[in-house]
N, C-alpha and C. Protein backbone atom coordinates (compact mmCIF):
# COMPACT_ATOMS: atom_id res chain seq x y z
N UNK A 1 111.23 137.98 90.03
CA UNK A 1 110.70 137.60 88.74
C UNK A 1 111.83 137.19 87.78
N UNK A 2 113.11 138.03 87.98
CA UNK A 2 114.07 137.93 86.95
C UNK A 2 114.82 136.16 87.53
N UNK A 3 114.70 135.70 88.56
CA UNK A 3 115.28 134.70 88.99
C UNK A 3 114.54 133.46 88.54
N UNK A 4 113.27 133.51 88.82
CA UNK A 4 112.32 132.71 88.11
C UNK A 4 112.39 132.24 86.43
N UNK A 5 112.69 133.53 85.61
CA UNK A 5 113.06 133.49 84.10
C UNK A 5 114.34 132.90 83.98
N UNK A 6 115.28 133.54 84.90
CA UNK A 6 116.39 132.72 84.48
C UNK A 6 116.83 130.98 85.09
N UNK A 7 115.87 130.94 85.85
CA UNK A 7 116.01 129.24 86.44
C UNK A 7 114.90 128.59 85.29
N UNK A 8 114.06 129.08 84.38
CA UNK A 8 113.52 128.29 83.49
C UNK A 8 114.27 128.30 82.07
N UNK A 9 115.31 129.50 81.68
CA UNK A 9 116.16 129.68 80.77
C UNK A 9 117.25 128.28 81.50
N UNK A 10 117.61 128.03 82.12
CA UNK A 10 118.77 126.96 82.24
C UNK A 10 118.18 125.45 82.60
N UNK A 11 117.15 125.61 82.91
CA UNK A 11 116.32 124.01 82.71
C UNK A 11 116.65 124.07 81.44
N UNK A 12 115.63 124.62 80.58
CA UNK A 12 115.64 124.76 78.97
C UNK A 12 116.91 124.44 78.46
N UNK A 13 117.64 124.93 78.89
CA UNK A 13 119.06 124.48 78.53
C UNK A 13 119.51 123.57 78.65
N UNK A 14 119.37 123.34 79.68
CA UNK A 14 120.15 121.62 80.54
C UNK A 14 119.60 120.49 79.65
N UNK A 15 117.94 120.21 78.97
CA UNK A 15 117.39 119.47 78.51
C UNK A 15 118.32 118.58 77.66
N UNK A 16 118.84 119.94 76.44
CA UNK A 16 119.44 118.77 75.24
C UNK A 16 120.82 118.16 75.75
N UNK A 17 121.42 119.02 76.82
CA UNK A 17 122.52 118.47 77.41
C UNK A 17 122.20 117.64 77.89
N UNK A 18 121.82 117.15 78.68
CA UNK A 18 120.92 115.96 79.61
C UNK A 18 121.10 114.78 78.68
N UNK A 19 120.05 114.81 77.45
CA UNK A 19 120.06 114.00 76.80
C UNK A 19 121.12 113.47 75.74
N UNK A 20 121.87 114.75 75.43
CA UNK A 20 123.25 114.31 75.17
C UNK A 20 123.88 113.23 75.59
N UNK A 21 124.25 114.01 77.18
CA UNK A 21 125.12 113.02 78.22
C UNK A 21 125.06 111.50 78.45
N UNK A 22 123.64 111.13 78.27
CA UNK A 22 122.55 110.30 78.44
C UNK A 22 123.54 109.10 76.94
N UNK A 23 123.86 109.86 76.16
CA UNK A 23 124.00 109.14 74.65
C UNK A 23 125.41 108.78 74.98
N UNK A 24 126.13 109.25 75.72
CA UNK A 24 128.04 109.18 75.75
C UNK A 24 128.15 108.31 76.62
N UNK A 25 129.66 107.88 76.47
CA UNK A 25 130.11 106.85 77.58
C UNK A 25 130.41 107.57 79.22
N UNK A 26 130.27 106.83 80.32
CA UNK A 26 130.30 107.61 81.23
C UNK A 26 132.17 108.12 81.41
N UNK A 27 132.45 109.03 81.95
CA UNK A 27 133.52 109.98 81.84
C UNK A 27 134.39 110.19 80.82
N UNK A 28 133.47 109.88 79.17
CA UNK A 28 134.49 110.33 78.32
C UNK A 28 134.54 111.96 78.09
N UNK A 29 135.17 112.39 77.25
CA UNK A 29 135.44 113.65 77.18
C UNK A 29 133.94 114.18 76.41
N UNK A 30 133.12 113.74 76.20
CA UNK A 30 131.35 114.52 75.46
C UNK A 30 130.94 114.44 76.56
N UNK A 31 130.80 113.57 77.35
CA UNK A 31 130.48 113.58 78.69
C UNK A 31 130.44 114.68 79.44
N UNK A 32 131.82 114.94 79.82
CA UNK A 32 132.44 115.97 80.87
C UNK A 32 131.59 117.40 80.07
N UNK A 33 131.65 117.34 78.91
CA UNK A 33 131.28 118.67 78.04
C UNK A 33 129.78 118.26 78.03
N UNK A 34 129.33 117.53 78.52
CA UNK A 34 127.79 117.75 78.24
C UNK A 34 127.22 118.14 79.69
N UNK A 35 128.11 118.03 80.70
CA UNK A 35 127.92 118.51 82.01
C UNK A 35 128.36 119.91 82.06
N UNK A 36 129.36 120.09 81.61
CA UNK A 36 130.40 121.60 82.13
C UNK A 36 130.05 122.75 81.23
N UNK A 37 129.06 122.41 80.22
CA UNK A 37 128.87 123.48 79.02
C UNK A 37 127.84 124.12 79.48
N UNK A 38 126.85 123.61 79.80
CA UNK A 38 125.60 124.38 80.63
C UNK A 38 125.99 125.37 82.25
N UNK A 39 126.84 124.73 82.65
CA UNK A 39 127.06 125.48 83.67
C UNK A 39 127.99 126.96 83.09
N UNK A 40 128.88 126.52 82.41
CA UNK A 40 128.91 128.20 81.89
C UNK A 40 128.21 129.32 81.23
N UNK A 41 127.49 128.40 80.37
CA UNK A 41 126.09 129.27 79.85
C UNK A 41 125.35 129.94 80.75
N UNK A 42 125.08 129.03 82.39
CA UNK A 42 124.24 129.45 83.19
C UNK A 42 124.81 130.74 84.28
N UNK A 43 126.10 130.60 84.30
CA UNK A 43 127.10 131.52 84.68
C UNK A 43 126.99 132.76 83.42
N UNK A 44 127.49 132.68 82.84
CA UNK A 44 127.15 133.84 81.69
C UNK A 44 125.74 134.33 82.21
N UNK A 45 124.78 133.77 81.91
CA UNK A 45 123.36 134.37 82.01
C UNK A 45 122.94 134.98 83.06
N UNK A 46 123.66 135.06 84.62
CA UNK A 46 123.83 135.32 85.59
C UNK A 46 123.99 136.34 85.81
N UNK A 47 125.39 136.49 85.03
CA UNK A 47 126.44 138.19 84.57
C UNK A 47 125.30 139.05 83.81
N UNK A 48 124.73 137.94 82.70
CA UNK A 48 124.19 138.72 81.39
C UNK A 48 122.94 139.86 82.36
N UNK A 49 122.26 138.82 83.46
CA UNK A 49 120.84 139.74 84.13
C UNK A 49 120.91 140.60 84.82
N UNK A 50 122.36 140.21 84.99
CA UNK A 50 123.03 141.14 86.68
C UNK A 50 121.92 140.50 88.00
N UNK A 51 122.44 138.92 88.40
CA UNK A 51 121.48 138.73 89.21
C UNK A 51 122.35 138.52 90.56
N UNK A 52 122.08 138.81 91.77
CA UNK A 52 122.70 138.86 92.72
C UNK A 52 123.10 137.59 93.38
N UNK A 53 123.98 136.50 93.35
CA UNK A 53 124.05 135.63 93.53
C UNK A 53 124.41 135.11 95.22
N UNK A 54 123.09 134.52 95.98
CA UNK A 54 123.42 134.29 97.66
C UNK A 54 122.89 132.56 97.53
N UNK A 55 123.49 132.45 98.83
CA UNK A 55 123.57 130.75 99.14
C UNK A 55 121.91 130.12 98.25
N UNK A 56 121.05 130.59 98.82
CA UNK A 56 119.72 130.48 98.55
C UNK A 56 119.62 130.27 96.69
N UNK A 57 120.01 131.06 96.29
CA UNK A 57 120.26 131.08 94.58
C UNK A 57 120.81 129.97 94.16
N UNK A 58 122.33 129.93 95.08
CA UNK A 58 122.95 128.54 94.23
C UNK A 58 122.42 126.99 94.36
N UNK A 59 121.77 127.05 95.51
CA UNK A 59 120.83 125.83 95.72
C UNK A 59 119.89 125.74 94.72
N UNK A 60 119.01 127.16 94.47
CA UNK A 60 118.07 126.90 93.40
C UNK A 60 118.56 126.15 92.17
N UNK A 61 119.63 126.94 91.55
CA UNK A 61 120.22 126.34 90.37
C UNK A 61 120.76 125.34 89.94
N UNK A 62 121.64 124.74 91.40
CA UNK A 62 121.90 123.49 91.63
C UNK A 62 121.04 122.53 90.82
N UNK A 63 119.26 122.35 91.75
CA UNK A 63 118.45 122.02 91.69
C UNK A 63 117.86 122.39 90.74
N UNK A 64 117.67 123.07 89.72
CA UNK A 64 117.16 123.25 88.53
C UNK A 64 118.15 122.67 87.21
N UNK A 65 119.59 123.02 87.36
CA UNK A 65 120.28 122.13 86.76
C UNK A 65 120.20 121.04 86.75
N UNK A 66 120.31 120.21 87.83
CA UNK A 66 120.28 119.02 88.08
C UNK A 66 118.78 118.19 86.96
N UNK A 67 117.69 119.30 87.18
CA UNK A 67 115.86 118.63 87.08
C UNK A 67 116.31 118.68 85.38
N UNK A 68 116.95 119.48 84.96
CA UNK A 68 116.67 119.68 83.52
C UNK A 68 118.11 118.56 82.82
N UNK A 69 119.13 118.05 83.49
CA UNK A 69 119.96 117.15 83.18
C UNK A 69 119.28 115.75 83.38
N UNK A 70 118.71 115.05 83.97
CA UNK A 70 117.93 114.54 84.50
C UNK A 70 116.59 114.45 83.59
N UNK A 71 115.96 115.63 83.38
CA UNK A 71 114.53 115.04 82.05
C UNK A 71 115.26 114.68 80.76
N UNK A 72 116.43 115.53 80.52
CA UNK A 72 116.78 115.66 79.08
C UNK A 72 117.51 113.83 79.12
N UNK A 73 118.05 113.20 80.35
CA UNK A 73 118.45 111.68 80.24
C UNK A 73 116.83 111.09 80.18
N UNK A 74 115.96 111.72 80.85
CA UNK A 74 114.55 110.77 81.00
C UNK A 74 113.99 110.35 79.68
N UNK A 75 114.07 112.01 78.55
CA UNK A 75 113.27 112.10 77.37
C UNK A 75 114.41 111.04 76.64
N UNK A 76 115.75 111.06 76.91
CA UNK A 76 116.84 109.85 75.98
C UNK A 76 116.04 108.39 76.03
N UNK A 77 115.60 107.62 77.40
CA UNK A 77 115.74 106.87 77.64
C UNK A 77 114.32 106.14 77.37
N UNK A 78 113.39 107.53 76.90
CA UNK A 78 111.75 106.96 76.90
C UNK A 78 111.89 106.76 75.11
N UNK A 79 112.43 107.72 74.80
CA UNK A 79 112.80 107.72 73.18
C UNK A 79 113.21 106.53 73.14
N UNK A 80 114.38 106.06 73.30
CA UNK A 80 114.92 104.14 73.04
C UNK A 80 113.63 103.26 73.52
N UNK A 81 113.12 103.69 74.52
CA UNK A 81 111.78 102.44 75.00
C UNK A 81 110.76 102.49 73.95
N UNK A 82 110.49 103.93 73.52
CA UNK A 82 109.58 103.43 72.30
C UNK A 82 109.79 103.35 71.15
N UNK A 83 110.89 103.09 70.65
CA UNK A 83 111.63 103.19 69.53
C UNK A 83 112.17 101.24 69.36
N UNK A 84 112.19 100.88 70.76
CA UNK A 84 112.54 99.60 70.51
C UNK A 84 111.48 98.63 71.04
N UNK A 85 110.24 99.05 71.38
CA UNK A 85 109.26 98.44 72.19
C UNK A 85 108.22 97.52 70.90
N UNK A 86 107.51 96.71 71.14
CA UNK A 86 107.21 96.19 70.38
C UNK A 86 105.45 96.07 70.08
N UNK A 87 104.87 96.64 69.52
CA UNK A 87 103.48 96.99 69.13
C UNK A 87 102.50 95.42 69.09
């Protein structure tokens, strides 16, 4: 249960990063920090639950990182489409 809470605590997270990243040039330095900042948060939160970390886990998170970097570029990119789309 506690693994479940904390793979929806770091989606949640990843979102505004996502969409951050989404806004920067590719490998400038907001960039690199809009990737590398969530992963320590998600590391912290790890420590914070005391959750036991095996191969199986880091795949999850991988993959949950990844889904929530990924919507938070989706929600960037639907925002400009309707923001510049024409009625």
């Amino acid at each position: 249960m506690i693994i479940a809470i904390l793979a929806i605590i770091v989606f949640i997270i990843n979102i505004p990063f996502g969409y951050w990243r989404k806004s920067q040039k590719k490998f400038s330095f907001n960039w690199f920090l809009s990737i590398h900042i969530p992963v320590i948060v998600a590391i912290l939160l790890r420590y914070l639950f005391d959750v036991e970390i095996d191969w199986l886990f880091r795949i999850l998170f991988i993959l949950i990182f990844a889904a929530g970097q990924f919507f938070g570029k989706f929600l960037y990119s639907y925002r400009l489409k309707i923001k510049y789309s024409v009625l």
